[in-house]
C-alpha atoms as a PDB file:
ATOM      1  CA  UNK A   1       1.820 -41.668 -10.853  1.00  0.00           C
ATOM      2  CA  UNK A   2      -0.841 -39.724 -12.604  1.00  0.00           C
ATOM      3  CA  UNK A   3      -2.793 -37.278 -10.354  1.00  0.00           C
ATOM      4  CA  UNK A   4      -6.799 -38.343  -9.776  1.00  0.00           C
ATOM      5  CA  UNK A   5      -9.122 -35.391 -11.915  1.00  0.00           C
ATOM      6  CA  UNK A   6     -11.007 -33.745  -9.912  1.00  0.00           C
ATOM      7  CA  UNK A   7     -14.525 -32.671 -11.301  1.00  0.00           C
ATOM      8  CA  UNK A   8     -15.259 -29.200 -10.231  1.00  0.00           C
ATOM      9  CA  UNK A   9     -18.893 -28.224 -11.080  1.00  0.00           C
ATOM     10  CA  UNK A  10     -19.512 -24.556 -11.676  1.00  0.00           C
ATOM     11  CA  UNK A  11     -23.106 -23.135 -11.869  1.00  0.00           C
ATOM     12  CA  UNK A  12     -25.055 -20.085 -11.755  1.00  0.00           C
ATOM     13  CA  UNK A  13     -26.338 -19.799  -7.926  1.00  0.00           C
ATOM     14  CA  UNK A  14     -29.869 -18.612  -7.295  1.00  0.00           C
ATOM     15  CA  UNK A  15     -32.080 -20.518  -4.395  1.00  0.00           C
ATOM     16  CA  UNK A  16     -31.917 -19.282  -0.975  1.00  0.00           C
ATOM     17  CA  UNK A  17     -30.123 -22.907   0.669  1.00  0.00           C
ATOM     18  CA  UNK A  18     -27.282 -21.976  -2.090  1.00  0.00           C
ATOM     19  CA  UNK A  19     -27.259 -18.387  -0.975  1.00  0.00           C
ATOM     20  CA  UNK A  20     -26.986 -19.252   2.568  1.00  0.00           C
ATOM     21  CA  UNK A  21     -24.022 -21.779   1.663  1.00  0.00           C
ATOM     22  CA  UNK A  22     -21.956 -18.976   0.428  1.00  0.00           C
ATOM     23  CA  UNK A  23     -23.050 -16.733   3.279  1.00  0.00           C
ATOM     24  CA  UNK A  24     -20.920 -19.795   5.293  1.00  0.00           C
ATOM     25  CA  UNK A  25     -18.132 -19.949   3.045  1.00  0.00           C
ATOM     26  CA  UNK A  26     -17.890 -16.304   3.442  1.00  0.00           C
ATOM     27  CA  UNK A  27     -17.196 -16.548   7.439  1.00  0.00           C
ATOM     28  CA  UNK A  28     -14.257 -19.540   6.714  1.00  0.00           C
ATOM     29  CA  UNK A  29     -12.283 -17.041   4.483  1.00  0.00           C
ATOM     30  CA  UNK A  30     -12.939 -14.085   6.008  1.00  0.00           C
ATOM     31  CA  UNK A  31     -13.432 -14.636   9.766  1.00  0.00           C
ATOM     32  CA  UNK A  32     -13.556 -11.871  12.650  1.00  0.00           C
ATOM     33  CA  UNK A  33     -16.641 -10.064  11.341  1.00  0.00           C
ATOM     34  CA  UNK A  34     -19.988 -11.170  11.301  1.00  0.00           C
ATOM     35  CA  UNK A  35     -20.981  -7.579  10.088  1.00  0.00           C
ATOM     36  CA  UNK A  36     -19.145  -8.053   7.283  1.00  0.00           C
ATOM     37  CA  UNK A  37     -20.948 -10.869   5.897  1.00  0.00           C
ATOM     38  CA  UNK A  38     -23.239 -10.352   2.526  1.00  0.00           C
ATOM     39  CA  UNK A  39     -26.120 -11.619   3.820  1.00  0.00           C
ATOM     40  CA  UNK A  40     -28.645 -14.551   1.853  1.00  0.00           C
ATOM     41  CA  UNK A  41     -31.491 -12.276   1.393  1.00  0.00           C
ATOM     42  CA  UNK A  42     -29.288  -9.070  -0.459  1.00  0.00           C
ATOM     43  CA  UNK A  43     -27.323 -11.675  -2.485  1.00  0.00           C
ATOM     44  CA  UNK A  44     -30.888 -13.206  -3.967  1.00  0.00           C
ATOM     45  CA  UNK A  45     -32.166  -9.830  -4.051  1.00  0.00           C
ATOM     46  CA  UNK A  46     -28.752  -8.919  -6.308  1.00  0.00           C
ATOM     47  CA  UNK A  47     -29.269 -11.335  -8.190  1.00  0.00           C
ATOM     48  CA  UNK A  48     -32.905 -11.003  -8.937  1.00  0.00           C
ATOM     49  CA  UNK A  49     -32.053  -7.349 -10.560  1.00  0.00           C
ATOM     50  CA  UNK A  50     -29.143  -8.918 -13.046  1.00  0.00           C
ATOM     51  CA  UNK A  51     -26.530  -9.747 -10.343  1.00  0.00           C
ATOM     52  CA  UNK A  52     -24.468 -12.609 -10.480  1.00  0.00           C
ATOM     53  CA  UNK A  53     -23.751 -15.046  -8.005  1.00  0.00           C
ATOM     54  CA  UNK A  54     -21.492 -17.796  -9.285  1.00  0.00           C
ATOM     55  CA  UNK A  55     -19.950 -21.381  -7.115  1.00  0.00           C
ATOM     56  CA  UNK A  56     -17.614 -23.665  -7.948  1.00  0.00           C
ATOM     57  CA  UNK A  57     -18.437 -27.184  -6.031  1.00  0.00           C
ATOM     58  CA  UNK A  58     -16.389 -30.468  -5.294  1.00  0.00           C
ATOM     59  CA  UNK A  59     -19.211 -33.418  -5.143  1.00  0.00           C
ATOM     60  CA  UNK A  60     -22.110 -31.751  -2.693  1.00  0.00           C
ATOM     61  CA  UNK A  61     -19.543 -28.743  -1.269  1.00  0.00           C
ATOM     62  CA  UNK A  62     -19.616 -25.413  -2.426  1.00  0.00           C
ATOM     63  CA  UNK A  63     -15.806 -24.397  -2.282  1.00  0.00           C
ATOM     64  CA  UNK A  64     -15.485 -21.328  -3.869  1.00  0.00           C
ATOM     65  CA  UNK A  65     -17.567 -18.401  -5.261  1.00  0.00           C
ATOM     66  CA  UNK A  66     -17.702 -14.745  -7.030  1.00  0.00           C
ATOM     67  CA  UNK A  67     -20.256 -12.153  -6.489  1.00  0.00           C
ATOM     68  CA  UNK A  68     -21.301  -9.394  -8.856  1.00  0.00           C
ATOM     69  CA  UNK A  69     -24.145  -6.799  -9.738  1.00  0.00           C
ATOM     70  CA  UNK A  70     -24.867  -4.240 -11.835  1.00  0.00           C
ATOM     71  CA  UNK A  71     -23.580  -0.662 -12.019  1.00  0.00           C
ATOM     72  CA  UNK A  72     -22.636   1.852 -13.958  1.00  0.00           C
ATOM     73  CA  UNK A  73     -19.377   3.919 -15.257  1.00  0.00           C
ATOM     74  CA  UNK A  74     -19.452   7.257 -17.003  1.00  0.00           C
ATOM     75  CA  UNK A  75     -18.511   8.549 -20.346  1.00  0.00           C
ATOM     76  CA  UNK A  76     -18.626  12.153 -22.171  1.00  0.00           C
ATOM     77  CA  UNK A  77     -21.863  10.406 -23.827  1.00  0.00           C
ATOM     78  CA  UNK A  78     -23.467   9.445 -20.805  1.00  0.00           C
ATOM     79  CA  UNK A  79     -23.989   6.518 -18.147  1.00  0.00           C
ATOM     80  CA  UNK A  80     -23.224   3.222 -19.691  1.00  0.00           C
ATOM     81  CA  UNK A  81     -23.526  -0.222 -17.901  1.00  0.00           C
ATOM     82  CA  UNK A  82     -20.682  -2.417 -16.450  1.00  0.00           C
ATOM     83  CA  UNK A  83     -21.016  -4.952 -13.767  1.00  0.00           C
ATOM     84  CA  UNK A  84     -19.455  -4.343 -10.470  1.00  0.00           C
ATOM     85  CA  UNK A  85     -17.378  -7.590  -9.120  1.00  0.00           C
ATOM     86  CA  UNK A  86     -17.784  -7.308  -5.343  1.00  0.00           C
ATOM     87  CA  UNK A  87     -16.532 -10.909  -4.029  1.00  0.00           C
ATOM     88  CA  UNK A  88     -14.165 -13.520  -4.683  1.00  0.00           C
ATOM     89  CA  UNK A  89     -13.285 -16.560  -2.234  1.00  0.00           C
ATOM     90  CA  UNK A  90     -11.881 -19.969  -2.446  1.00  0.00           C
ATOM     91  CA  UNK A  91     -12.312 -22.194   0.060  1.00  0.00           C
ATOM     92  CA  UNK A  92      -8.773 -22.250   2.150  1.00  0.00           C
ATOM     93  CA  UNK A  93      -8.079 -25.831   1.409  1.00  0.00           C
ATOM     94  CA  UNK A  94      -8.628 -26.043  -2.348  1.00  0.00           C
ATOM     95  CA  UNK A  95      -6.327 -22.741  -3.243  1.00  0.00           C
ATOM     96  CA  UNK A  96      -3.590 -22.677  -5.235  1.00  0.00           C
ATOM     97  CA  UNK A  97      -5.553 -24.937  -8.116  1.00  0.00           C
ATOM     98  CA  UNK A  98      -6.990 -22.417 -10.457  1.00  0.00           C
ATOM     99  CA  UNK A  99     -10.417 -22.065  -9.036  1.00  0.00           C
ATOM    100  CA  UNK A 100     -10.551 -17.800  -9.112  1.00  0.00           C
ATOM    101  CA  UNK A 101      -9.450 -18.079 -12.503  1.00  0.00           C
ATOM    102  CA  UNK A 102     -12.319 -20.689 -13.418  1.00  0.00           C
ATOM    103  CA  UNK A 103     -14.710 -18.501 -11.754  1.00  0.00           C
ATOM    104  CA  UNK A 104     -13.257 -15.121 -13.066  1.00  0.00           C
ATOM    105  CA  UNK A 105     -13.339 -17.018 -16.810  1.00  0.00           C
ATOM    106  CA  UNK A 106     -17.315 -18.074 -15.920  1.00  0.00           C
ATOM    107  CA  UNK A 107     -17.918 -14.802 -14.435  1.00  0.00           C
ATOM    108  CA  UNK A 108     -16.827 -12.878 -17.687  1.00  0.00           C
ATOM    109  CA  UNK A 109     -18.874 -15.476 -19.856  1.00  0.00           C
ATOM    110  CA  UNK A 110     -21.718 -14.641 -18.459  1.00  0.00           C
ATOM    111  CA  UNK A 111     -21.424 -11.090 -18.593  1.00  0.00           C
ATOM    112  CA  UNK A 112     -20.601 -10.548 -21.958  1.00  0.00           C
ATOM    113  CA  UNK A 113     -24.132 -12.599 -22.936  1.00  0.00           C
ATOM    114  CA  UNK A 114     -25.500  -9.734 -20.941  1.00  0.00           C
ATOM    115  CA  UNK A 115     -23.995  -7.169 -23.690  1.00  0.00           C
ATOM    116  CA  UNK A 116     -22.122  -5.066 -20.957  1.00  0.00           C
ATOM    117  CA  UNK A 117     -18.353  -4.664 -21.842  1.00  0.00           C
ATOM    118  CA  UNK A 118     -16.764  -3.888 -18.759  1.00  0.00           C
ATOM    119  CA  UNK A 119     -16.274  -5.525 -15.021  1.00  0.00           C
ATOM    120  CA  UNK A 120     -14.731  -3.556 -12.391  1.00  0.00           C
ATOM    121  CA  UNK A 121     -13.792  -4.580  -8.987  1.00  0.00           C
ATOM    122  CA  UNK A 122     -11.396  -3.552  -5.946  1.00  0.00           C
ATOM    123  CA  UNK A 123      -8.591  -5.381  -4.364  1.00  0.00           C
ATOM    124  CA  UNK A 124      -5.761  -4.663  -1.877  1.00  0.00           C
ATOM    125  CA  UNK A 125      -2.559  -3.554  -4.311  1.00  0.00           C
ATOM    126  CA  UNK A 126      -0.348  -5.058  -1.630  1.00  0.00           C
ATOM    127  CA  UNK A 127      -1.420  -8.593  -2.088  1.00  0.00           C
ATOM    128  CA  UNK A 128       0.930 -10.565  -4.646  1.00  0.00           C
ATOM    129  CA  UNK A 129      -1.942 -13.663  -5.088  1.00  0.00           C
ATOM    130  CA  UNK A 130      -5.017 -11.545  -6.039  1.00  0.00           C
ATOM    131  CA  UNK A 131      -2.626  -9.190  -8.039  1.00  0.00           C
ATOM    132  CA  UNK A 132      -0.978 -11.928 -10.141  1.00  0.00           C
ATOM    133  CA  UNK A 133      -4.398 -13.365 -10.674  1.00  0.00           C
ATOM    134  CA  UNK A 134      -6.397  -9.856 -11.754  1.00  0.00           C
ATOM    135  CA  UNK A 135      -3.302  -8.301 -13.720  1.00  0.00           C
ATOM    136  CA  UNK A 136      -1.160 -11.050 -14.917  1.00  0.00           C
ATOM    137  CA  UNK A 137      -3.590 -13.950 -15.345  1.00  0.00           C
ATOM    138  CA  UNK A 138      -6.884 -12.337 -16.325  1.00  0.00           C
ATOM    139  CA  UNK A 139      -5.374  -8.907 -18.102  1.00  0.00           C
ATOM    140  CA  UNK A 140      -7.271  -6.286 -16.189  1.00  0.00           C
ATOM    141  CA  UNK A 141      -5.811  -3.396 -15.993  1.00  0.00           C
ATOM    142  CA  UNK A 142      -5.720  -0.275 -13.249  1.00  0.00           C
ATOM    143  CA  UNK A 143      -5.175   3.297 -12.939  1.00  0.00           C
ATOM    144  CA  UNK A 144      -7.337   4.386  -9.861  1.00  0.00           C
ATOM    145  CA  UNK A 145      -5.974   4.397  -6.383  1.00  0.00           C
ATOM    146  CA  UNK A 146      -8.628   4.539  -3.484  1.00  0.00           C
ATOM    147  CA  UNK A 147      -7.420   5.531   0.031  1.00  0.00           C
ATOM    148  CA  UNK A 148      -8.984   3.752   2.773  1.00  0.00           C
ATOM    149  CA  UNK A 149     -12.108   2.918   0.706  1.00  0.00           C
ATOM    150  CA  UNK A 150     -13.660   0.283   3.069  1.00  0.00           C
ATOM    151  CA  UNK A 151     -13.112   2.390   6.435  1.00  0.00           C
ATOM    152  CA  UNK A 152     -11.900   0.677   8.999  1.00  0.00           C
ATOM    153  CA  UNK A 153     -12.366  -2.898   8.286  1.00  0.00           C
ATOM    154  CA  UNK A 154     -12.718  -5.965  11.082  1.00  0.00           C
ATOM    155  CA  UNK A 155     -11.894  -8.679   9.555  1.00  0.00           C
ATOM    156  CA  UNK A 156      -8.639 -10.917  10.615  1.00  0.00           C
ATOM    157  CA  UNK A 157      -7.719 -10.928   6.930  1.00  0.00           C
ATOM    158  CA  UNK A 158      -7.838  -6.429   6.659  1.00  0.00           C
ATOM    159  CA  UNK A 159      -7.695  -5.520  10.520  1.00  0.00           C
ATOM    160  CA  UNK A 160      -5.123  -2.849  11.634  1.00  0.00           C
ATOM    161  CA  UNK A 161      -4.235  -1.370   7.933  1.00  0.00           C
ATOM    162  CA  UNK A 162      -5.843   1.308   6.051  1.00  0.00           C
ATOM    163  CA  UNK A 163      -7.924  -0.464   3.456  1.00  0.00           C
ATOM    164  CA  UNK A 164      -6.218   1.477   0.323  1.00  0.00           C
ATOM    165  CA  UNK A 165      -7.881  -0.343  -2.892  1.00  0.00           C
ATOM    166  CA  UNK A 166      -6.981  -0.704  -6.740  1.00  0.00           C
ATOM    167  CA  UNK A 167      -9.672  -0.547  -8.383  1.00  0.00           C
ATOM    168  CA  UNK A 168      -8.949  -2.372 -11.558  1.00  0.00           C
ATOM    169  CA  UNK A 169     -10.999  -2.570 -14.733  1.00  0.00           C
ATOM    170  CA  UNK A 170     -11.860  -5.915 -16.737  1.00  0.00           C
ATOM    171  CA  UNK A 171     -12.690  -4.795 -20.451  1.00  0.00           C
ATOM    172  CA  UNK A 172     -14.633  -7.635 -21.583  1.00  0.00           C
ATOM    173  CA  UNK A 173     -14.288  -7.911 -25.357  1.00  0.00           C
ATOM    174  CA  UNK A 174     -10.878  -6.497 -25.698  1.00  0.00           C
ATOM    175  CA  UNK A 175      -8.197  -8.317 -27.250  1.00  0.00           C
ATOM    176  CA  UNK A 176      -5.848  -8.591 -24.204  1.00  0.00           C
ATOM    177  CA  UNK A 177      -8.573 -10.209 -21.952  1.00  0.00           C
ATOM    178  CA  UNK A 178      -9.689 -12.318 -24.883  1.00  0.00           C
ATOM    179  CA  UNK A 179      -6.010 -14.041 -25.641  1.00  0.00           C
ATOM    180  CA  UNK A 180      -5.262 -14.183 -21.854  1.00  0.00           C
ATOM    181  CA  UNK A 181      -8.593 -16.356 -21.188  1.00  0.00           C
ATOM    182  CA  UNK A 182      -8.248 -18.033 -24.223  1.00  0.00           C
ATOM    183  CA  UNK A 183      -6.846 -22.209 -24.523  1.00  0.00           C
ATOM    184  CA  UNK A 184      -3.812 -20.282 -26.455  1.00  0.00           C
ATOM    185  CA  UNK A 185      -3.171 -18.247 -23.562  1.00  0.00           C
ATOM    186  CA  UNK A 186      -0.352 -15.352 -23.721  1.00  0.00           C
ATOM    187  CA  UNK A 187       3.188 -16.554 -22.064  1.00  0.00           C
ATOM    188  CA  UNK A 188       3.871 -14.586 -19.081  1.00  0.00           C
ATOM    189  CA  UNK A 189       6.584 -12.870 -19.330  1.00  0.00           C
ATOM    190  CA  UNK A 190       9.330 -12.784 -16.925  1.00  0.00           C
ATOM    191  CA  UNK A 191      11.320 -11.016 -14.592  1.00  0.00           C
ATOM    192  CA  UNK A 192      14.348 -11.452 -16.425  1.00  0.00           C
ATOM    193  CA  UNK A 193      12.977 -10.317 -19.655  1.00  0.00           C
ATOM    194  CA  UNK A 194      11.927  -7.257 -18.643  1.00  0.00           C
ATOM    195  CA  UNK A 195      15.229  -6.356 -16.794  1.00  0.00           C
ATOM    196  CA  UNK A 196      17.378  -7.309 -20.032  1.00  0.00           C
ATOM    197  CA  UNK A 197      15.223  -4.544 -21.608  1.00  0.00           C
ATOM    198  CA  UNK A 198      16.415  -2.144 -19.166  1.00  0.00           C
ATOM    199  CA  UNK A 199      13.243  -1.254 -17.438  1.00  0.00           C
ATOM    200  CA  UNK A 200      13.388   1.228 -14.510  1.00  0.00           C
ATOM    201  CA  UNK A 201      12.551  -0.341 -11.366  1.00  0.00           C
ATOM    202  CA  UNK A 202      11.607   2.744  -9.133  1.00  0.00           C
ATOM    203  CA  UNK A 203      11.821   1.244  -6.107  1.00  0.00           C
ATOM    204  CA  UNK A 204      13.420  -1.793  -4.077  1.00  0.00           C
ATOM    205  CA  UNK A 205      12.224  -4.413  -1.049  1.00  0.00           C
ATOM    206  CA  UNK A 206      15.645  -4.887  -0.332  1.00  0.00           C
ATOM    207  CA  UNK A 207      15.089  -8.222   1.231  1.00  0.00           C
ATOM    208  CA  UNK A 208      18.042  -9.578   3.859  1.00  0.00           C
ATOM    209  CA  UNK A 209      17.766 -13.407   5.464  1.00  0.00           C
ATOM    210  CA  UNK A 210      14.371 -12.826   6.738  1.00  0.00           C
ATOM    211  CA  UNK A 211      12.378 -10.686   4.549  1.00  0.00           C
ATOM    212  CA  UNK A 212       9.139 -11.433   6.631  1.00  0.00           C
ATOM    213  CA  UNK A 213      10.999  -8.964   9.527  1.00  0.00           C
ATOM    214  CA  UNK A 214      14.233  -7.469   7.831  1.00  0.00           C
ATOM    215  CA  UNK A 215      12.513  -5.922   4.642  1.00  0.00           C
ATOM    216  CA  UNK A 216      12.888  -2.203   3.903  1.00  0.00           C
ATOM    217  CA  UNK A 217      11.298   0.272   2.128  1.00  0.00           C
ATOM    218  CA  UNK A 218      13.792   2.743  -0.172  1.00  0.00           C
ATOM    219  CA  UNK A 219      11.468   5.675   0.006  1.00  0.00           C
ATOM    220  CA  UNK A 220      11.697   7.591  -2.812  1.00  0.00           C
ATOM    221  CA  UNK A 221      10.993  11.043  -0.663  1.00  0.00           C
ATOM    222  CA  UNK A 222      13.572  13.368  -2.004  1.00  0.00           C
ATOM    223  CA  UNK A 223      14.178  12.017  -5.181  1.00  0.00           C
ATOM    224  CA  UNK A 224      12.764  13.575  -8.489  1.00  0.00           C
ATOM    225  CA  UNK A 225       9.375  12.575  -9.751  1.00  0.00           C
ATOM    226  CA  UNK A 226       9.478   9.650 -12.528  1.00  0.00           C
ATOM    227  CA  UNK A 227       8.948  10.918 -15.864  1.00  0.00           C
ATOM    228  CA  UNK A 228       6.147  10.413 -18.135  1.00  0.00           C
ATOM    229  CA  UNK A 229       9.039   9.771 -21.181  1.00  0.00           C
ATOM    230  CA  UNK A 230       9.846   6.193 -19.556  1.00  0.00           C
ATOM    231  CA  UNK A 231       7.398   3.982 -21.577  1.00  0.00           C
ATOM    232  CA  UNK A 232       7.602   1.663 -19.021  1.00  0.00           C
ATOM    233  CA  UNK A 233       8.153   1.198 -14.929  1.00  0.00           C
ATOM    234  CA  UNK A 234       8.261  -1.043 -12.676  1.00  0.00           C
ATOM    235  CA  UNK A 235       7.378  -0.848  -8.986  1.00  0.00           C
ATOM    236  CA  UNK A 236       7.981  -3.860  -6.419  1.00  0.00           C
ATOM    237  CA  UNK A 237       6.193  -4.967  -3.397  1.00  0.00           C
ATOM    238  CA  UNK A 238       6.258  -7.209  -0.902  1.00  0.00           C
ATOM    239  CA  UNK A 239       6.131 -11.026  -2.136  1.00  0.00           C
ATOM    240  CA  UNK A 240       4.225 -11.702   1.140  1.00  0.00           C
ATOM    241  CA  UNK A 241       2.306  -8.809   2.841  1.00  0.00           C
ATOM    242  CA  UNK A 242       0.582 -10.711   5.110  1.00  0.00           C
ATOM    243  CA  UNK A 243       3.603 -12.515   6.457  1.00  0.00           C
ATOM    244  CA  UNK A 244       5.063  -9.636   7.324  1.00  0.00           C
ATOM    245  CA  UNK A 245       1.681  -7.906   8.920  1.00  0.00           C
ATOM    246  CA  UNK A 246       1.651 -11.076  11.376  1.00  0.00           C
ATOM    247  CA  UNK A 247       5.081 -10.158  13.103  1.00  0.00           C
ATOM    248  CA  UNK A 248       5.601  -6.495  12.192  1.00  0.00           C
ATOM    249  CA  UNK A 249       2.864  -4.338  11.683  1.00  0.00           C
ATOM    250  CA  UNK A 250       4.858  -0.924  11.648  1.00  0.00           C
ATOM    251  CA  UNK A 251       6.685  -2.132   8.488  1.00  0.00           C
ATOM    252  CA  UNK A 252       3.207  -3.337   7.092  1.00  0.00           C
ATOM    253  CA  UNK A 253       1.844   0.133   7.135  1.00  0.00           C
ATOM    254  CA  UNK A 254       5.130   1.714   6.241  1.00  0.00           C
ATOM    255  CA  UNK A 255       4.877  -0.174   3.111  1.00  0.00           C
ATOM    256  CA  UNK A 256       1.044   0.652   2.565  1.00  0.00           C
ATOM    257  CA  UNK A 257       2.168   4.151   2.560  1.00  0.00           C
ATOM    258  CA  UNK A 258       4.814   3.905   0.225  1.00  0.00           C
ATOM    259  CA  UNK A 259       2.825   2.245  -2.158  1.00  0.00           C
ATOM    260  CA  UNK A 260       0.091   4.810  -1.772  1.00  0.00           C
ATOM    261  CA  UNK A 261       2.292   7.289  -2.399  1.00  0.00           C
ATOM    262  CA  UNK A 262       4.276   5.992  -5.337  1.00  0.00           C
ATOM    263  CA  UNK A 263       0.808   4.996  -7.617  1.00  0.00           C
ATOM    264  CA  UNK A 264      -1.254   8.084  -6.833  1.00  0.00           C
ATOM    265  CA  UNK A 265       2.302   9.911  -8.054  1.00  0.00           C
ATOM    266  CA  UNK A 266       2.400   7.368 -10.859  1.00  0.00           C
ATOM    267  CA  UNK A 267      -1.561   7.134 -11.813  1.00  0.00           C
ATOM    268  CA  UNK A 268      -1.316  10.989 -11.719  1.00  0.00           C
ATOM    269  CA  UNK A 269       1.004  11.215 -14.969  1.00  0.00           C
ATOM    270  CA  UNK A 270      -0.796   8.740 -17.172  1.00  0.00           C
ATOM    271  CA  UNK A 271       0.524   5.938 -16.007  1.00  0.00           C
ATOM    272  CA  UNK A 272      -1.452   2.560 -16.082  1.00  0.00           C
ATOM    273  CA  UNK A 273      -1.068  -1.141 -14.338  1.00  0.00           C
ATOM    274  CA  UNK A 274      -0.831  -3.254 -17.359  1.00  0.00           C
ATOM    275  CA  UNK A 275       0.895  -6.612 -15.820  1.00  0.00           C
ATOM    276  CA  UNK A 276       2.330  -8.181 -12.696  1.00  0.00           C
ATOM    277  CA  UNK A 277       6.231 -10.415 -12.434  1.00  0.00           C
ATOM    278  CA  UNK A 278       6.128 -12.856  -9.587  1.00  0.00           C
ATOM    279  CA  UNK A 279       9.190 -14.604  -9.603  1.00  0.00           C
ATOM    280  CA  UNK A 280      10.237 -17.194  -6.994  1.00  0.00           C
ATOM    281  CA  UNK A 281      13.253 -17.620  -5.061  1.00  0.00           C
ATOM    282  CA  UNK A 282      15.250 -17.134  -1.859  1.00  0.00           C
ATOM    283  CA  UNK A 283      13.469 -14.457  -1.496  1.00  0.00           C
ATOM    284  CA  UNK A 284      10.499 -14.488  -3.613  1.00  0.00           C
ATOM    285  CA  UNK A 285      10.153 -11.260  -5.585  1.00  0.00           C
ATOM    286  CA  UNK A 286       6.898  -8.890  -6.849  1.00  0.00           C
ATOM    287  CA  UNK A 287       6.431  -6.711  -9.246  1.00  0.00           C
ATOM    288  CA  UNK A 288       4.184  -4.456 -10.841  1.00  0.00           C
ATOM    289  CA  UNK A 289       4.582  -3.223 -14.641  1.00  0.00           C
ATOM    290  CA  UNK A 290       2.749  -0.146 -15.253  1.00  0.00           C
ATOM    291  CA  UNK A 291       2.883   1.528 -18.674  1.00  0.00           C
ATOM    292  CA  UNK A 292       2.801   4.900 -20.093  1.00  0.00           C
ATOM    293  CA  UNK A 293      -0.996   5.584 -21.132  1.00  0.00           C
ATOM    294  CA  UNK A 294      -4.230   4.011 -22.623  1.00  0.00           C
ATOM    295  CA  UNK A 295      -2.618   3.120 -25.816  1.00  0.00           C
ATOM    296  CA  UNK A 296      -1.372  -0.064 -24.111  1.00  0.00           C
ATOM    297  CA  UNK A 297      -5.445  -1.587 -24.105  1.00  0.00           C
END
């Protein structure tokens, strides 16, 4: 039986009733914090200075958006212009159907007709969705660890964890973000591949029956420091963070912790994020592939 198409619309946003719709969607994905919410009247004033407010919509319903203005990044030549990527959300019932993808793609669009060539944004490194999608999927790439770069946050979705960021950078007209968003998209490659070419995993989940409340962290306190001759690395995390937040929140921060402490150790030496291995099974399995300097872009 062939599957209906759905017709998602996606559109520049820009009058107040659409700014007020996203204020709402906001509150559905993440709920617990009012004070959290980007209000109507900053997002039109964002956008009114070259920030970009785009929604995806199914018929009337605005189902998912992203958020961005403009900033700036330095260089031994001076200031140049990027835009900063501050929000992403998709609607809880229409995930898992390429929607942050479509708006990341429309997103980038519309910045390069600006003429800026870079988009950076923040994310939790501990979440396998948003890292598959920034990393794998849309080939931005990360070495800058932020400790607890939100404060204390109040939303159901952050609550009770430091809120430890990557910040990852989005190179607009480079040739890795061009052939992953292109309709001849790069194959991604897979776990398997990289361990038949004997790339160091650093670290292990060590999942038993239940990873959600058996998983355990191999700390890698006492061992020595990875080199900066291994060309490549790979570092695992948990499949399913929030899973295991929800029944043991110890082992949560344990592994925020341990992940601080291994990419601020890794970042340190040269070391960049330059791709993310999901791989499904009993139980699923995450991984991050980091790289051994800038050459990689």
């Amino acid at each position: 039986m062939v599957e209906p198409r759905i017709d998602w619309i996606i559109r520049i946003l820009e009058s107040p009733d659409e700014m007020r719709q996203v204020e709402e969607l906001q509150r559905l994905v993440w709920p617990g914090s009012e004070l959290d919410v980007v209000p109507a009247h900053m997002l039109l004033a964002a956008v009114h200075g070259g920030g970009l407010v785009v929604g995806v919509y199914l018929d009337s319903a605005l189902v998912g958006f992203v958020f961005g203005f403009p900033g700036l990044y330095f260089t031994p030549d001076g200031p140049r212009a990027k835009h900063c990527s501050h929000m992403l959300a998709v609607h809880p019932d229409y995930r898992g159907q390429g929607l942050g993808f479509r708006l990341k793609r429309a997103q980038w669009q519309m910045v390069r007709h600006q003429g800026v060539d870079l988009i950076t944004w923040t994310y939790d490194p501990l979440l396998s969705r948003n890292a598959y999608l920034n990393i794998a999927k849309l080939g931005a790439v990360c070495n800058t660890y932020l400790r607890n770069f939100y404060g204390d946050m109040r939303d159901e979705l952050n609550v009770g964890l430091p809120s430890d960021r990557f910040q990852v950078d989005w190179w607009v007209g480079s040739w890795r973000v061009n052939r992953r968003l292109s309709k001849r998209a790069r194959r991604l490659l897979s776990l398997d591949q990289f361990l038949s070419a004997n790339v160091q995993i650093i670290n292990t989940a060590s999942p038993s029956i239940d990873p959600t409340t058996k998983m355990k962290v191999k700390s890698r306190r006492g061992t020595k420091p990875v080199s900066v001759e291994e060309a490549i690395l790979m570092v695992e995390i948990p499949a399913d963070i929030l899973a295991i937040k929800s029944v043991n929140p110890a082992l949560a921060l344990e592994w925020r912790l341990h992940i601080r402490s291994i990419f601020e150790d890794l970042f340190s030496q040269g070391y960049l994020v330059t791709d993310f291995v999901y791989r499904p099974g009993q139980p699923d399995r995450s991984f991050y592939v980091l790289s051994n300097g800038e050459s990689t872009l």
